[in-house]
C-alpha atoms as a PDB file:
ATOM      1  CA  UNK A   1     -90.464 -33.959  88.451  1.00  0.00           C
ATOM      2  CA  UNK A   2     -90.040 -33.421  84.648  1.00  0.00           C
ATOM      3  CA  UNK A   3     -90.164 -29.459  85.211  1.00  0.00           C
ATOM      4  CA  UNK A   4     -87.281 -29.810  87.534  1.00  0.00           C
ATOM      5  CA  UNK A   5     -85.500 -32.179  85.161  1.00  0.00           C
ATOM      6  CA  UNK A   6     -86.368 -29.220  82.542  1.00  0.00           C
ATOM      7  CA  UNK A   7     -85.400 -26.056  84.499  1.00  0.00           C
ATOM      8  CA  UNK A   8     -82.289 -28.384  85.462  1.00  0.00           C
ATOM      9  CA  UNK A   9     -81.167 -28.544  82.046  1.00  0.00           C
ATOM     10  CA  UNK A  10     -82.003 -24.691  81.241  1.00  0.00           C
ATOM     11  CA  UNK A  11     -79.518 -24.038  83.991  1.00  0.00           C
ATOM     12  CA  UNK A  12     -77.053 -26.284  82.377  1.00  0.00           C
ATOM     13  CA  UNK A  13     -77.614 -24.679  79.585  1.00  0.00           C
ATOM     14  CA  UNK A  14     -77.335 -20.817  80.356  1.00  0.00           C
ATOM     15  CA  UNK A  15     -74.225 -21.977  82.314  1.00  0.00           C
ATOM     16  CA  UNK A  16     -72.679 -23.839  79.288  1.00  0.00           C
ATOM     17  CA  UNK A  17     -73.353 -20.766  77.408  1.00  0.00           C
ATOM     18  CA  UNK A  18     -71.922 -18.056  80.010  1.00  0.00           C
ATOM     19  CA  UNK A  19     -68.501 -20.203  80.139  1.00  0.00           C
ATOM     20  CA  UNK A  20     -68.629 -20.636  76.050  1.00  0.00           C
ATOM     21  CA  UNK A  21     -69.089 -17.122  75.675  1.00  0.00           C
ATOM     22  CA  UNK A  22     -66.505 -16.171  77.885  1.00  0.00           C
ATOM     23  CA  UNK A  23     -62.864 -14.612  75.915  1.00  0.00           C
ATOM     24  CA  UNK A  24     -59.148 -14.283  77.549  1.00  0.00           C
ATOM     25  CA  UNK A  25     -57.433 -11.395  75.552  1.00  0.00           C
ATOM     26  CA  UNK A  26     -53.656 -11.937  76.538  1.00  0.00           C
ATOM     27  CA  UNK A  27     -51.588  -8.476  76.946  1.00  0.00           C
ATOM     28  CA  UNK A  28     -50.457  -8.847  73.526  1.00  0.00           C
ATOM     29  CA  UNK A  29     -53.457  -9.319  71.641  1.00  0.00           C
ATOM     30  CA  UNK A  30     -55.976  -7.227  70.653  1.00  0.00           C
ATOM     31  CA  UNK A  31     -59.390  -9.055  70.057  1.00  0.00           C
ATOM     32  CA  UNK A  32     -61.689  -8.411  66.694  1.00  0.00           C
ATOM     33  CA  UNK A  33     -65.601  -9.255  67.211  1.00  0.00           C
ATOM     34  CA  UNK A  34     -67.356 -10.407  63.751  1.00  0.00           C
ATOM     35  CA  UNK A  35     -71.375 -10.429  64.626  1.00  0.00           C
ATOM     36  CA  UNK A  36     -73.088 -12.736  61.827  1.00  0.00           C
ATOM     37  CA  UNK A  37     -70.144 -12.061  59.863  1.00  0.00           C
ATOM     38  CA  UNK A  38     -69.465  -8.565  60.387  1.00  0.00           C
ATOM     39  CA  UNK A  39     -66.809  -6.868  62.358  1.00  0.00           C
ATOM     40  CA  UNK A  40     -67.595  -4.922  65.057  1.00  0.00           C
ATOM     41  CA  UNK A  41     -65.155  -1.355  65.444  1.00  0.00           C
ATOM     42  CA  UNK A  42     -65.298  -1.809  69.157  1.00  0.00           C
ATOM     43  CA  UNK A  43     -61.900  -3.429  69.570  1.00  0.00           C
ATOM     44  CA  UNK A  44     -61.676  -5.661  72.629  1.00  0.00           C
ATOM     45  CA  UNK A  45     -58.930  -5.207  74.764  1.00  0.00           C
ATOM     46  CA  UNK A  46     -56.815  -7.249  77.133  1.00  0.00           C
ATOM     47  CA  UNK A  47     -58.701  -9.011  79.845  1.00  0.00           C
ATOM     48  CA  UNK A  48     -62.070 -11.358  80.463  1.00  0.00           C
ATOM     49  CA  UNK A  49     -63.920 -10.306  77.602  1.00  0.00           C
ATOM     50  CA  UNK A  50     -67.920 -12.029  76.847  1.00  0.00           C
ATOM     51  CA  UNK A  51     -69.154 -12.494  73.332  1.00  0.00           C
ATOM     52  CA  UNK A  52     -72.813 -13.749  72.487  1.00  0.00           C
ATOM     53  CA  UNK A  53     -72.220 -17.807  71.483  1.00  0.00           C
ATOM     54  CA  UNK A  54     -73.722 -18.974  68.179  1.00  0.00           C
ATOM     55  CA  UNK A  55     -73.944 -14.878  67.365  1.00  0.00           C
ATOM     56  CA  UNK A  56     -70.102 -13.382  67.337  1.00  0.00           C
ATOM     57  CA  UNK A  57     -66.863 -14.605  66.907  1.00  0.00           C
ATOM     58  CA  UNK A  58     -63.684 -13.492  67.714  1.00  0.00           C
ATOM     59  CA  UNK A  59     -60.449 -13.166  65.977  1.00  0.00           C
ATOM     60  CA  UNK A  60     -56.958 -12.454  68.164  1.00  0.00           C
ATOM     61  CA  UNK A  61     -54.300 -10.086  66.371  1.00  0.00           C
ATOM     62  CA  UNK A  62     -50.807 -10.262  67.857  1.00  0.00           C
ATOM     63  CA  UNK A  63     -49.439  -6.296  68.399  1.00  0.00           C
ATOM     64  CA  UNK A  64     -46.096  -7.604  69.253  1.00  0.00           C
ATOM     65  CA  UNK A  65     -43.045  -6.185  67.213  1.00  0.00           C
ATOM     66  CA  UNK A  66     -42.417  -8.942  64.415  1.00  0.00           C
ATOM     67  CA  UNK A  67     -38.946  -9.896  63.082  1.00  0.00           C
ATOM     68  CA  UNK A  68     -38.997 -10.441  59.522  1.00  0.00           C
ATOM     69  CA  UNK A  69     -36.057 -11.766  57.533  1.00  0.00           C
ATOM     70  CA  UNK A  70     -36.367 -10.935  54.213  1.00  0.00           C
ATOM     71  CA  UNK A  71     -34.934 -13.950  51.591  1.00  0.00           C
ATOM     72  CA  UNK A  72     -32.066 -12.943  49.777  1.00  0.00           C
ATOM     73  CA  UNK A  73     -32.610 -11.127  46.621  1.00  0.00           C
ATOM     74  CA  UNK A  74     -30.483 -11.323  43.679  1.00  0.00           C
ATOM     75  CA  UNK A  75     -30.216  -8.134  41.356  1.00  0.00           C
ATOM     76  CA  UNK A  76     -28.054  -6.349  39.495  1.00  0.00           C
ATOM     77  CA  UNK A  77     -27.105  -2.817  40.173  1.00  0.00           C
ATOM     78  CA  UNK A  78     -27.415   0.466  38.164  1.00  0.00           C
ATOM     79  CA  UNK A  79     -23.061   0.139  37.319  1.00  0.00           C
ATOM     80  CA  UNK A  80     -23.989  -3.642  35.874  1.00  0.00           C
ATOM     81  CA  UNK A  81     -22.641  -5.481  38.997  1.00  0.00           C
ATOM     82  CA  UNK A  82     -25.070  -8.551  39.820  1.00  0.00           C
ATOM     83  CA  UNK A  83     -24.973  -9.047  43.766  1.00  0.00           C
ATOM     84  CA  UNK A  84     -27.287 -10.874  46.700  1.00  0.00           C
ATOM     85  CA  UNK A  85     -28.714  -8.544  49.374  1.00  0.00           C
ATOM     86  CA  UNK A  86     -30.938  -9.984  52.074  1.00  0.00           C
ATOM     87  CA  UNK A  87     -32.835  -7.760  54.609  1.00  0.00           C
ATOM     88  CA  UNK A  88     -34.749  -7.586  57.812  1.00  0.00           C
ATOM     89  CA  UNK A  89     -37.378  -5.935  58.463  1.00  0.00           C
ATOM     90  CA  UNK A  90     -39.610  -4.633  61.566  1.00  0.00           C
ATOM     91  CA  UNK A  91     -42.437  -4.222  61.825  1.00  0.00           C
ATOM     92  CA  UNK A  92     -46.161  -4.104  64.463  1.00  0.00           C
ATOM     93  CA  UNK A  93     -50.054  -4.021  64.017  1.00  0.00           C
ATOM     94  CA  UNK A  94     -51.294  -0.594  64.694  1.00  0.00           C
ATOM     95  CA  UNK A  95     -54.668  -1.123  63.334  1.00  0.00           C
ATOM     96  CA  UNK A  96     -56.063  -4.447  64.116  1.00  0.00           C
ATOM     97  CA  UNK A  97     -59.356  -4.498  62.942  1.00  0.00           C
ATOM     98  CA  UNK A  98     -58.047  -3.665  58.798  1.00  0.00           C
ATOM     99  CA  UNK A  99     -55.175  -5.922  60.013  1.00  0.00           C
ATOM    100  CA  UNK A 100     -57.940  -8.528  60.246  1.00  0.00           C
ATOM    101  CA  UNK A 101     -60.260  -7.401  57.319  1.00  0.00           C
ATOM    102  CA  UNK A 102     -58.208  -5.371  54.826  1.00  0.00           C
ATOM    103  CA  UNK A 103     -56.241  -8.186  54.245  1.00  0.00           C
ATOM    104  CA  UNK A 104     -56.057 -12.050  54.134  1.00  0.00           C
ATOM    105  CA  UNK A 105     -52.547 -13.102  55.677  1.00  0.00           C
ATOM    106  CA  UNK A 106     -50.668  -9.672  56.653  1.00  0.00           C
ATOM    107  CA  UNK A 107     -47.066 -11.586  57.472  1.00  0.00           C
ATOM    108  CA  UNK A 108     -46.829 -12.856  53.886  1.00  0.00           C
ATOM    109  CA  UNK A 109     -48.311  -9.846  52.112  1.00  0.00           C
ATOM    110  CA  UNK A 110     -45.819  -7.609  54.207  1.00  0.00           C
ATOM    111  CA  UNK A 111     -43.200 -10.669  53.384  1.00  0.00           C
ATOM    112  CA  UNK A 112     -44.250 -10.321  49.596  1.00  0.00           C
ATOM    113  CA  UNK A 113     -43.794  -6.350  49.656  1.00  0.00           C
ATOM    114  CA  UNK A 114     -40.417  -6.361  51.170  1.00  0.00           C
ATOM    115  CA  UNK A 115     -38.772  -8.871  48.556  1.00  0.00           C
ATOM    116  CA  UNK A 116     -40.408  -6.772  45.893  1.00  0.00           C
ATOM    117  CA  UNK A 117     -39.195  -3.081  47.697  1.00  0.00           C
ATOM    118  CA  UNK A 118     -35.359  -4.797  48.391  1.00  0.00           C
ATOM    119  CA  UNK A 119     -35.422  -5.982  44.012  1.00  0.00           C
ATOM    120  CA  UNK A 120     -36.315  -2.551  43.531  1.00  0.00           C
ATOM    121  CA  UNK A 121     -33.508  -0.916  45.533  1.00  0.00           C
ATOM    122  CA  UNK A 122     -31.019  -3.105  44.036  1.00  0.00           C
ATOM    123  CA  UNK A 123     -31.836  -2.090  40.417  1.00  0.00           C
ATOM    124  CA  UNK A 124     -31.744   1.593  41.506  1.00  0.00           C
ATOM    125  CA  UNK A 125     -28.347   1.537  43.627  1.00  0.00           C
ATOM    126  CA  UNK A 126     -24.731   1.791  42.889  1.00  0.00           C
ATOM    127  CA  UNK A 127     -22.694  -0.712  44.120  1.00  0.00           C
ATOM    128  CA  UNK A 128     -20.882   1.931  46.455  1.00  0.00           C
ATOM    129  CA  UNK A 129     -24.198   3.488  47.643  1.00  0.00           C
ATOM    130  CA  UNK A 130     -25.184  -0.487  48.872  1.00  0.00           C
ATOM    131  CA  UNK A 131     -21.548  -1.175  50.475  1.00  0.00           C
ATOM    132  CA  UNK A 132     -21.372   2.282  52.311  1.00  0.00           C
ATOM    133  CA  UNK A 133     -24.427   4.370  52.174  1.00  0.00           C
ATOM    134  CA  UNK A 134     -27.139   2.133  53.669  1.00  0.00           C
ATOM    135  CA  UNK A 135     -28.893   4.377  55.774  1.00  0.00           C
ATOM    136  CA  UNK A 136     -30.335   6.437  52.775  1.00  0.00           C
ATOM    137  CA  UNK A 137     -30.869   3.086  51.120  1.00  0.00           C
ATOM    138  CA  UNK A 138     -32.746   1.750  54.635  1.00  0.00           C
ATOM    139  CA  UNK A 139     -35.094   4.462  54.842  1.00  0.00           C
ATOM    140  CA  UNK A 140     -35.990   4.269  50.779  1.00  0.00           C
ATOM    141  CA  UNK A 141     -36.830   0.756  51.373  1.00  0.00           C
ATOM    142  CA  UNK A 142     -38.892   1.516  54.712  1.00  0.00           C
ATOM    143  CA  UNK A 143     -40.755   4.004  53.007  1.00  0.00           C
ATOM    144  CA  UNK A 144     -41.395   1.911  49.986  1.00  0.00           C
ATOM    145  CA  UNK A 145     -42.566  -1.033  52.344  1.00  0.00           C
ATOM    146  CA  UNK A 146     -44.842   1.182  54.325  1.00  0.00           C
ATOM    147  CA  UNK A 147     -46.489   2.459  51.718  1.00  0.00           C
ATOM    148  CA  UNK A 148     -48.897  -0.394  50.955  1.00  0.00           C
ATOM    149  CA  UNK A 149     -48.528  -1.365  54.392  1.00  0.00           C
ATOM    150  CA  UNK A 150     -50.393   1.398  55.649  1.00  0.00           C
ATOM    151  CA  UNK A 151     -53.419   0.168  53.831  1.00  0.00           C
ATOM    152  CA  UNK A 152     -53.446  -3.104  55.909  1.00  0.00           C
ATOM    153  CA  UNK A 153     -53.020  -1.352  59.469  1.00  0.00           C
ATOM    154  CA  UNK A 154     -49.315  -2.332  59.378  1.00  0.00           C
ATOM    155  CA  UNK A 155     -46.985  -0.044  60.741  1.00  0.00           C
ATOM    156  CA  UNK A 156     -42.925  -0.171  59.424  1.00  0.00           C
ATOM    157  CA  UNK A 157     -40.721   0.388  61.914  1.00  0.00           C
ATOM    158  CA  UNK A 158     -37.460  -0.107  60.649  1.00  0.00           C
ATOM    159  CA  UNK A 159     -35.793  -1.886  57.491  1.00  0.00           C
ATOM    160  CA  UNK A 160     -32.201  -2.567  57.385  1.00  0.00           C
ATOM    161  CA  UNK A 161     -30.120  -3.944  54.508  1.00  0.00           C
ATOM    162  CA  UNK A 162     -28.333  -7.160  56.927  1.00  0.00           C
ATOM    163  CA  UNK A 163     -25.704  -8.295  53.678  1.00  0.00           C
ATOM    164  CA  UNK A 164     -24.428  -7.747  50.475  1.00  0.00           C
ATOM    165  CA  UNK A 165     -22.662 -10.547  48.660  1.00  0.00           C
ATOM    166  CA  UNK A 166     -20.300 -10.234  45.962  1.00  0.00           C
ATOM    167  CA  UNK A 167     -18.529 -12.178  43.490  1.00  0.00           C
ATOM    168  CA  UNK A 168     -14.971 -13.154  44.172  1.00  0.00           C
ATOM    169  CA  UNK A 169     -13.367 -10.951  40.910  1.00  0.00           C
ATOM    170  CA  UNK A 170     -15.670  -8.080  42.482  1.00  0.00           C
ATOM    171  CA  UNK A 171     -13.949  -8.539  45.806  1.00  0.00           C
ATOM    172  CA  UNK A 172     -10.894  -8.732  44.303  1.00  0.00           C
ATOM    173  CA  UNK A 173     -11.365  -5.446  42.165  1.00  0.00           C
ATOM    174  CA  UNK A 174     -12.838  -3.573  45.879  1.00  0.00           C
ATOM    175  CA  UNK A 175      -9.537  -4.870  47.569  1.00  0.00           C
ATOM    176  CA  UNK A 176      -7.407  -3.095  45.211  1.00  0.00           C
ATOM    177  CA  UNK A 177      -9.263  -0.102  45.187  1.00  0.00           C
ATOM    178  CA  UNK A 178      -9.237   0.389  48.755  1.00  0.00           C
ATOM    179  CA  UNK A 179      -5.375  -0.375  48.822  1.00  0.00           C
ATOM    180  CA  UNK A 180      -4.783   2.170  45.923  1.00  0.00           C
ATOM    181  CA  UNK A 181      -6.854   4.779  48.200  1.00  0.00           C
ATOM    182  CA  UNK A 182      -4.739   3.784  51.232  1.00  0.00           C
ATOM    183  CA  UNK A 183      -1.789   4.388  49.538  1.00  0.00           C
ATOM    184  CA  UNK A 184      -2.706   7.387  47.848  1.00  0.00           C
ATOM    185  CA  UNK A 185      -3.791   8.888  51.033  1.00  0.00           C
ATOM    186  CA  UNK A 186      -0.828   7.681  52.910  1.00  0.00           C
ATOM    187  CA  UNK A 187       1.490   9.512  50.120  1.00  0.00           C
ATOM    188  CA  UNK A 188      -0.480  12.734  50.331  1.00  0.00           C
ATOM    189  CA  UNK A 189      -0.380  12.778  54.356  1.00  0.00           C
ATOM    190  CA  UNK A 190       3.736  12.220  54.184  1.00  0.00           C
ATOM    191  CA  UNK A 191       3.853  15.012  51.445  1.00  0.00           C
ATOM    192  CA  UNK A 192       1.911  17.299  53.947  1.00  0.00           C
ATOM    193  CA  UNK A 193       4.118  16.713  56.899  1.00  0.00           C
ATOM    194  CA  UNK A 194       7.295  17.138  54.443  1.00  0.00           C
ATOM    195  CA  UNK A 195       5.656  20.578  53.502  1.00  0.00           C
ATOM    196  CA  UNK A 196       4.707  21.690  57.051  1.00  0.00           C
ATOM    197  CA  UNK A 197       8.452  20.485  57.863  1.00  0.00           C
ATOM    198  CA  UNK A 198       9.760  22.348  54.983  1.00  0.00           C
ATOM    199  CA  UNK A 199       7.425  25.643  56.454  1.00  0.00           C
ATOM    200  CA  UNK A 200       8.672  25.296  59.595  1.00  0.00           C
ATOM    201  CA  UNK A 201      12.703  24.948  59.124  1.00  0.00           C
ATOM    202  CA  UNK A 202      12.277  27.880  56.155  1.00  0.00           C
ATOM    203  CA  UNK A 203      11.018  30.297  59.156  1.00  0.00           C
ATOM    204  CA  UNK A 204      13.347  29.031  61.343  1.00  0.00           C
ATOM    205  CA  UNK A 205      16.284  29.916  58.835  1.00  0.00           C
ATOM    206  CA  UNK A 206      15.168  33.723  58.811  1.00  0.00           C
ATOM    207  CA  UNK A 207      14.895  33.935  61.945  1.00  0.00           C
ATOM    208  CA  UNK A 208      18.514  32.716  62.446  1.00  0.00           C
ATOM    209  CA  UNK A 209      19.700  34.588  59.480  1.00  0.00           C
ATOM    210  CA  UNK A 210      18.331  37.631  61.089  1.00  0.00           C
ATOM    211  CA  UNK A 211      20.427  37.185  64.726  1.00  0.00           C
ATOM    212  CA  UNK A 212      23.774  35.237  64.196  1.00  0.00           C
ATOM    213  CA  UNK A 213      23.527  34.660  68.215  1.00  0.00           C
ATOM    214  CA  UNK A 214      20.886  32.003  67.427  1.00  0.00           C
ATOM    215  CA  UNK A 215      22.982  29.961  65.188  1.00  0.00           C
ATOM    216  CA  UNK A 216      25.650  29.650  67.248  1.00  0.00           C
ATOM    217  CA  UNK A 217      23.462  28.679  70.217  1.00  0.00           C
ATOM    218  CA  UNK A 218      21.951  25.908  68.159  1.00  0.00           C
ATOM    219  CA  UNK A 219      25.339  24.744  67.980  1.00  0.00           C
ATOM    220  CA  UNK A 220      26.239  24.517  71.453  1.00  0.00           C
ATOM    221  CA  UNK A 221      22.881  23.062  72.194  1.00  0.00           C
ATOM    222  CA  UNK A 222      23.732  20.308  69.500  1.00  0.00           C
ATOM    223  CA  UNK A 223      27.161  19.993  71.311  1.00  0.00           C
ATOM    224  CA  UNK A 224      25.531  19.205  74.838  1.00  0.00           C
ATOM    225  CA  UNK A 225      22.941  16.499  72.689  1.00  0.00           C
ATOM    226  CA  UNK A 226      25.741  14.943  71.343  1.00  0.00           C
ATOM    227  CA  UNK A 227      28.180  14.521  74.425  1.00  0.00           C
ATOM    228  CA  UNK A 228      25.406  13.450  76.769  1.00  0.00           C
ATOM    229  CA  UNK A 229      25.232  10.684  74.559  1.00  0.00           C
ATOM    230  CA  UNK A 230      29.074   9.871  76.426  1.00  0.00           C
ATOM    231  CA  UNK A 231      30.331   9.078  72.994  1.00  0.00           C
ATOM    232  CA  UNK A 232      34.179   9.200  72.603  1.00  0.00           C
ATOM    233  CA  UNK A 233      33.717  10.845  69.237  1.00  0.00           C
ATOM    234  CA  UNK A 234      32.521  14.538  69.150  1.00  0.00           C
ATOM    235  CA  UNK A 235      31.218  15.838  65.489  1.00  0.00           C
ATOM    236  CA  UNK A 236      31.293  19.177  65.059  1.00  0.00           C
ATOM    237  CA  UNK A 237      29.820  20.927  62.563  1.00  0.00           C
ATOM    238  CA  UNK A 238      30.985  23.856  60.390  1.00  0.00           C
ATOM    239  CA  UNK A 239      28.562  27.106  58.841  1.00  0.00           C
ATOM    240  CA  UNK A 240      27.913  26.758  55.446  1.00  0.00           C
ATOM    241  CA  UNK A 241      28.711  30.603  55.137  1.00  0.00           C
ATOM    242  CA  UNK A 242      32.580  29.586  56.111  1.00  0.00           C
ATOM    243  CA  UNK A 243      32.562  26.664  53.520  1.00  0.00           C
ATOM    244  CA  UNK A 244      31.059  29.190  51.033  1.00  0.00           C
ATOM    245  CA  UNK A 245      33.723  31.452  51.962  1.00  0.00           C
ATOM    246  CA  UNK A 246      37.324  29.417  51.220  1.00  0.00           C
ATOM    247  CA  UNK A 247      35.271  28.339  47.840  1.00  0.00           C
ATOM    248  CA  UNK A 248      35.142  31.734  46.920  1.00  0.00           C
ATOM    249  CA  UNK A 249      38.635  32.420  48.154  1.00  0.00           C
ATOM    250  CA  UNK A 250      40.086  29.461  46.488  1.00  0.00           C
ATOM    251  CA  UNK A 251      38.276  30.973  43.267  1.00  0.00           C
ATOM    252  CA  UNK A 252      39.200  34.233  43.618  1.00  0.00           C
ATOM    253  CA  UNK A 253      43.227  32.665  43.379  1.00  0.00           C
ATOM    254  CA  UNK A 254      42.909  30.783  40.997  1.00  0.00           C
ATOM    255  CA  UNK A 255      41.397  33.551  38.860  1.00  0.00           C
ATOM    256  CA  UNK A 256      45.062  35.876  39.741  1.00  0.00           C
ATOM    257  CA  UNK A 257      47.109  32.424  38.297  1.00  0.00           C
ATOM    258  CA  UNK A 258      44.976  32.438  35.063  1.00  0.00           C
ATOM    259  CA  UNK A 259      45.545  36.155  34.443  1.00  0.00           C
ATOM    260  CA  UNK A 260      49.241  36.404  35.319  1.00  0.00           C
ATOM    261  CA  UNK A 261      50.067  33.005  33.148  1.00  0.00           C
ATOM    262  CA  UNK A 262      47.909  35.167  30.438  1.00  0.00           C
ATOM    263  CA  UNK A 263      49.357  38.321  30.482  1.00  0.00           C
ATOM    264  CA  UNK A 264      52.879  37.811  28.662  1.00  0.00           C
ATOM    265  CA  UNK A 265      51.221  35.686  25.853  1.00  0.00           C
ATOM    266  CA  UNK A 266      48.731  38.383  25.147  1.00  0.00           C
ATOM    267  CA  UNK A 267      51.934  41.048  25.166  1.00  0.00           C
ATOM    268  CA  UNK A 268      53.273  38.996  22.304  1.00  0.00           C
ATOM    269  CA  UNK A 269      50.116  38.609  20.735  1.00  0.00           C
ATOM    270  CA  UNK A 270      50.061  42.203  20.240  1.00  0.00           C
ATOM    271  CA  UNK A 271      53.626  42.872  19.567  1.00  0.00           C
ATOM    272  CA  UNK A 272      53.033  39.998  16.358  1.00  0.00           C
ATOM    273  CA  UNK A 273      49.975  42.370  16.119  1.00  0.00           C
ATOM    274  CA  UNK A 274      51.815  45.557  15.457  1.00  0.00           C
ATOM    275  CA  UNK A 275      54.468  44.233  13.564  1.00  0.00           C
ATOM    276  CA  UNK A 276      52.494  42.886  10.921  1.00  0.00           C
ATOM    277  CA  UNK A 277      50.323  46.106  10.973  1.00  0.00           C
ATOM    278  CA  UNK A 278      53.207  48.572   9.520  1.00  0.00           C
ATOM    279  CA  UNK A 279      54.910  47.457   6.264  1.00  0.00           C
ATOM    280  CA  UNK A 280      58.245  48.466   4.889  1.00  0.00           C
ATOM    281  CA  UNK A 281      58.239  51.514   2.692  1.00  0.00           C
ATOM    282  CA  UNK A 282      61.024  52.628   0.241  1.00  0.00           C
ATOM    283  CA  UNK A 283      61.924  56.156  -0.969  1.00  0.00           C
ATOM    284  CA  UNK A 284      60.134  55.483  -4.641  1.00  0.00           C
ATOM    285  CA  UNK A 285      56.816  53.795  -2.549  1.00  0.00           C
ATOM    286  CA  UNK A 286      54.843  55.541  -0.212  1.00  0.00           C
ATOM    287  CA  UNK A 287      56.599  58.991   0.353  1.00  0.00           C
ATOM    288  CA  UNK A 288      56.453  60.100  -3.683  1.00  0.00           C
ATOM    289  CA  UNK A 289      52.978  59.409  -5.243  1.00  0.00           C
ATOM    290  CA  UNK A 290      53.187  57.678  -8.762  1.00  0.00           C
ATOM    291  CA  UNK A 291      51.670  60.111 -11.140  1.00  0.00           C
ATOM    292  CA  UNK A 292      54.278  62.761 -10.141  1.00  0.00           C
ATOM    293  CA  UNK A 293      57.375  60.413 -10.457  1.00  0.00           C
ATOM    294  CA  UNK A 294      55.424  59.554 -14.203  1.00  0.00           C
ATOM    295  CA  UNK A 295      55.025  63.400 -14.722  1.00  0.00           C
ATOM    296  CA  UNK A 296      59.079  64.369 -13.940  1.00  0.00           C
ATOM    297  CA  UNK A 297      60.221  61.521 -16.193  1.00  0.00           C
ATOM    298  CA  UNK A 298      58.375  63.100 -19.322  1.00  0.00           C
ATOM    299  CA  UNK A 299      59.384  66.837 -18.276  1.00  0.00           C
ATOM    300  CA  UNK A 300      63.079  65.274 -18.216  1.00  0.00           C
ATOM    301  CA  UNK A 301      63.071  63.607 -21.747  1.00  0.00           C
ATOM    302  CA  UNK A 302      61.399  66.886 -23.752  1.00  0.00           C
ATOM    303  CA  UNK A 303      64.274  69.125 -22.526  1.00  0.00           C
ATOM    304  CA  UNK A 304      67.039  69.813 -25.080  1.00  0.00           C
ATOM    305  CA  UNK A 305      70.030  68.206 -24.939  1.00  0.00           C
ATOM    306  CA  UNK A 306      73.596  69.638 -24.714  1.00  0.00           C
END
């Protein structure tokens, strides 16, 4: 009787210990065996798994993709501009037994090394490198996070800057900027069409200088544009070249007046001109030199008189 009572509570026993023993590894976990304390490298994987009770112990690690957001950081840039940038980051297990040994809570370090990593990237970044050239600035951060992360089994799968906040004068300040650079580039486009316009109509003036048919065409063809309009008014427009050529024609008279108006007035001019270029001369001035009308008055006193 008391053997029976004894084996009966063996049985109980080994039974008690086959169901304690016995480990459900879900899909998503990976299972870690410690043996008096030490890990085992035989991972167990998903499925009925039996450990040894009183001997091992196991530890579950989650290889499921984990969302991290990372706190907003505040920082100030390498141009002096203070600003908040929060983060997220993503990341999975890859090795879960150093997941389990190498370190004591792998969320918060990873948590801890991200905050750190996005400070960092702040204090090396231009403002303009943050507010338009985040991919470069994602994959610094990744790399910075998954450097130390490696260590731990952790595996970095992505990083993404999520905001940047500015201060209002700062927004104000970007907002002109980027209407200065619309306006500038709107300007420049309207001088290039101007200039392709200006191309365009220059070769289609030598080409119409070169065949006067074309010219007139383009008239009639403005004609037909202008009466299908059914307007009771029809404009039609002259050459330049005729305009050009009753200017010149008008000149050309007016020119003829000015001369023949000028012509007797310049005759007097140089009548006045010749008159007061010939002087009156008298028999003793001019025709008998002065020396030889001195010499015969001498000659005449020195002859003898009677």
């Amino acid at each position: 009787m008391i053997i029976n009572i004894v084996l009966g509570l063996i049985a109980l026993l080994v039974i008690w210990a086959a169901f304690s023993g016995i480990r459900i590894v879900n899909q998503i976990e990976r299972g870690v065996v410690f043996r008096f304390g030490q890990a085992q490298r035989k991972i167990r994987q998903p499925g009925l798994n039996f450990i040894i009770p009183g001997v091992e112990r196991m530890t579950k690690v989650n290889v499921q993709i984990v969302t991290m957001p990372v706190p907003t950081q505040e920082g100030i840039t390498r141009d002096n501009v203070s600003v908040q940038v929060d983060a997220v980051a993503y990341f999975r297990v890859q090795d879960p037994l150093r997941a389990a040994v190498e370190v004591q809570n792998y969320l918060f370090a990873v948590e801890q090394v991200a905050q750190t990593s996005l400070r960092s990237i702040i204090g090396k970044s231009e403002l303009d490198d943050l507010l338009s050239n985040r991919e470069e600035l994602n994959k610094g951060l990744a790399l910075m996070i998954d450097s130390p992360a490696l260590g731990w089994g952790i595996h970095i799968d992505r990083v993404e800057i999520k905001d940047v906040h500015l201060p209002e004068s700062m927004k104000r300040s970007v907002a002109r900027q980027a209407e200065a650079e619309r306006e500038r580039r709107a300007r420049v486009i309207t001088a290039e069409g101007e200039y392709q316009a200006a191309r365009k109509l220059a070769d289609a003036s030598s080409i119409m200088s070169e065949t006067p048919g074309a010219l007139q065409l383009r008239l009639l063809q403005t004609v037909v544009e202008v009466a299908a309009e059914k307007s009771s008014t029809l404009v039609m427009p002259l050459p330049v070249e005729l305009l050009r050529f009753f200017d010149r024609a008008a000149r050309a008279t007016e020119r003829g007046a000015e001369r023949s108006s000028k012509e007797p007035e310049e005759q007097e001019k140089r009548q006045e001109l010749t008159d007061s270029a010939t002087p009156e001369l008298t028999p003793a001035q001019g025709l008998v030199p002065e020396p030889f009308t001195r010499r015969a008055t001498e000659g005449a006193d020195r002859l003898p008189q009677g």
